[in-house]
C-alpha atoms as a PDB file:
ATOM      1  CA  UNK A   1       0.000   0.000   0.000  1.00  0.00           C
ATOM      2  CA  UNK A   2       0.882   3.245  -0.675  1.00  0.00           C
ATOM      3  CA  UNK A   3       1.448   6.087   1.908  1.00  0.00           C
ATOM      4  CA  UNK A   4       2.719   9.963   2.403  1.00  0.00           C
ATOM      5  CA  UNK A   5       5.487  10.302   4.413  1.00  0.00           C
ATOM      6  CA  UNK A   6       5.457  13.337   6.642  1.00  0.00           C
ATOM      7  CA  UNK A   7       7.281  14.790   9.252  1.00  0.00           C
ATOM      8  CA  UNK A   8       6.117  16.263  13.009  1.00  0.00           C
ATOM      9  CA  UNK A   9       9.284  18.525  12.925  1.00  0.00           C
ATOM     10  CA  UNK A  10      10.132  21.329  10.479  1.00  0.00           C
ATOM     11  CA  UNK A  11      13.647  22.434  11.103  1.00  0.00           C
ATOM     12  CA  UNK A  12      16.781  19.956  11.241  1.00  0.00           C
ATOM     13  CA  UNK A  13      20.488  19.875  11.779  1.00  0.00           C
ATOM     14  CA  UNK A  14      23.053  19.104  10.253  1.00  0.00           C
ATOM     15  CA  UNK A  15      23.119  15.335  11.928  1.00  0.00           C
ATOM     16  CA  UNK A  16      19.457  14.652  11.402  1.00  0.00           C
ATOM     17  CA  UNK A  17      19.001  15.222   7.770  1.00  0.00           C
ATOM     18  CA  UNK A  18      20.586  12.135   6.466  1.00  0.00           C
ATOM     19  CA  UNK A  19      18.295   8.925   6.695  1.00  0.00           C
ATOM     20  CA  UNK A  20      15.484  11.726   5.902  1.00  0.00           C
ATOM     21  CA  UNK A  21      17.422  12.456   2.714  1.00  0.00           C
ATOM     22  CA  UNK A  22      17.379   8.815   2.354  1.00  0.00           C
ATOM     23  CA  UNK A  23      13.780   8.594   2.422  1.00  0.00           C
ATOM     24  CA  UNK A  24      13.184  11.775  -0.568  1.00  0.00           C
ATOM     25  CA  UNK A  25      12.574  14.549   1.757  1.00  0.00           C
ATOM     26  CA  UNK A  26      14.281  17.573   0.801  1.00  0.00           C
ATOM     27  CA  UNK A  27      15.746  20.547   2.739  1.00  0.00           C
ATOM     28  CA  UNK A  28      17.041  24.550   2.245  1.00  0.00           C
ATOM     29  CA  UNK A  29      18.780  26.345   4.589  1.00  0.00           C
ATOM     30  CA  UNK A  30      17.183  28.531   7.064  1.00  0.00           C
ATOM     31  CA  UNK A  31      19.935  30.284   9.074  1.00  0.00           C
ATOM     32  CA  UNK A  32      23.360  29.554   9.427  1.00  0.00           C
ATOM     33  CA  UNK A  33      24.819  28.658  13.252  1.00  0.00           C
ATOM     34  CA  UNK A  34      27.925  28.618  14.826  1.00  0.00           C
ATOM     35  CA  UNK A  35      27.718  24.900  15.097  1.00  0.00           C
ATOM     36  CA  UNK A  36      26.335  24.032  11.528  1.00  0.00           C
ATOM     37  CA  UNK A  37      23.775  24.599   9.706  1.00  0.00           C
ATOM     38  CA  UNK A  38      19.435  24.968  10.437  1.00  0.00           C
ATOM     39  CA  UNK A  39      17.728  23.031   7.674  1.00  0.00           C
ATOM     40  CA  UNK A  40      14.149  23.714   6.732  1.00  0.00           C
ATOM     41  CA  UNK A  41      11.539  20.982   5.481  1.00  0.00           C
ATOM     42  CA  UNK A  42      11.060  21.760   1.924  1.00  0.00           C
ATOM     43  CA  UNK A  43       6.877  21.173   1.656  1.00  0.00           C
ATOM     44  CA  UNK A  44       6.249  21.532  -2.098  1.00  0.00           C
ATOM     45  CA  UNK A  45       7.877  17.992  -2.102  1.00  0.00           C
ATOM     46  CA  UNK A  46       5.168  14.984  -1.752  1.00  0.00           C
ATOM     47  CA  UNK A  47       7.146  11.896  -0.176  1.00  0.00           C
ATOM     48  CA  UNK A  48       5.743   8.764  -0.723  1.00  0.00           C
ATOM     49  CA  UNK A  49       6.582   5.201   0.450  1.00  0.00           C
ATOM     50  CA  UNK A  50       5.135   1.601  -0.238  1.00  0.00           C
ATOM     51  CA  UNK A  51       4.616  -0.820   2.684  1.00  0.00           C
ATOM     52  CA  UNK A  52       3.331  -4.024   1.869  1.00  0.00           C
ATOM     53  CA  UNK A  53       4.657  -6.372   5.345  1.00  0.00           C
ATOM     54  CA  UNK A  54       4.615  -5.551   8.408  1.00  0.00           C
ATOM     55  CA  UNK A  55       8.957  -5.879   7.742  1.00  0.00           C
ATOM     56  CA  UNK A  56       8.784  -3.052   5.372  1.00  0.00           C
ATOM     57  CA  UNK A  57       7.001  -0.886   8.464  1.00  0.00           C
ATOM     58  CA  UNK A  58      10.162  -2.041  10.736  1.00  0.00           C
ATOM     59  CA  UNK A  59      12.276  -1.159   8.515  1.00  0.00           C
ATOM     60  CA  UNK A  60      11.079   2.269   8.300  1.00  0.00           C
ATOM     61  CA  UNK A  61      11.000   2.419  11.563  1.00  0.00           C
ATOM     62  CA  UNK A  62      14.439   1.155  12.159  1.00  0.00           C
ATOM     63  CA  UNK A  63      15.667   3.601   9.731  1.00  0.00           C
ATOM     64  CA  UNK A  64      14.215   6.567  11.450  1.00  0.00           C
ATOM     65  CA  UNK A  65      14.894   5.884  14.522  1.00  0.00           C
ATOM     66  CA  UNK A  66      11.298   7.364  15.374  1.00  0.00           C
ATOM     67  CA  UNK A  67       7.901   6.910  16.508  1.00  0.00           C
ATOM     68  CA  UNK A  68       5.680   6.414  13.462  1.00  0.00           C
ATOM     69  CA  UNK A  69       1.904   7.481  13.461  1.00  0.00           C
ATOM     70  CA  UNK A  70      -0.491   6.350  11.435  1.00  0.00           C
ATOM     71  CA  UNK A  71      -3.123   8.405  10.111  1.00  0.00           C
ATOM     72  CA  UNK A  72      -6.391   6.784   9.221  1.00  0.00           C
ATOM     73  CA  UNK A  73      -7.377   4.061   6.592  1.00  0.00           C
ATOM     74  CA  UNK A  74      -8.431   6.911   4.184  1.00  0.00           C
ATOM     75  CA  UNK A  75      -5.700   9.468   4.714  1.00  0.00           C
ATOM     76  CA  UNK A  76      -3.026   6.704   4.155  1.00  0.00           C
ATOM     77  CA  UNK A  77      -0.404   9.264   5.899  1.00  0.00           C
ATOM     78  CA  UNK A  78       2.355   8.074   8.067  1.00  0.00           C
ATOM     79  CA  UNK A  79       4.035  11.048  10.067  1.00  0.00           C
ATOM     80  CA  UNK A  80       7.661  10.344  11.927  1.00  0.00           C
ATOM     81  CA  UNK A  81       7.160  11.685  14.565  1.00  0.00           C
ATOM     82  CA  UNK A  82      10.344  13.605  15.465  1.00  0.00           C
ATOM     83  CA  UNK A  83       9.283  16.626  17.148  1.00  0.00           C
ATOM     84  CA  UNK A  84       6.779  17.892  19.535  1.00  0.00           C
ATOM     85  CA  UNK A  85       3.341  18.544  18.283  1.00  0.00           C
ATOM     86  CA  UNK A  86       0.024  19.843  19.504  1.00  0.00           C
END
């Protein structure tokens, strides 16, 4: 099945941008720090990812290293949730 991939955060580090590279997000700077660099979500990009198993979902999960939530059968959104939200 097919889902969109989203994010609870917006802005990233340097360190944390990787594996969401990895997964097609995409990123522009927002301000440059003294100890690297703020990234910003770039949200004209739609992300999408097929799990089929319930291995595929590990994986993902393994690869973020995050929570995942699951947004209803008819939304078919998964968020990684990486950041505080309301």
């Amino acid at each position: 099945m097919k889902f969109t991939l989203v994010t609870s955060g917006t802005f990233y580090r340097d360190s944390e941008i990787d594996s969401l590279e990895d997964l097609g997000f995409k990123f522009k700077i927002d301000k440059e720090l003294v100890d690297g660099t703020l990234w910003c979500m770039n949200y004209e990009q739609i992300v999408t990812i097929e799990i089929n198993t319930l291995d595929d979902l590990f994986a993902l999960i393994e690869k973020t290293g995050s929570k995942l939530i699951i947004h209803g059968r008819e939304d078919s959104t998964i968020e990684i949730y990486d950041d505080y939200r309301e």
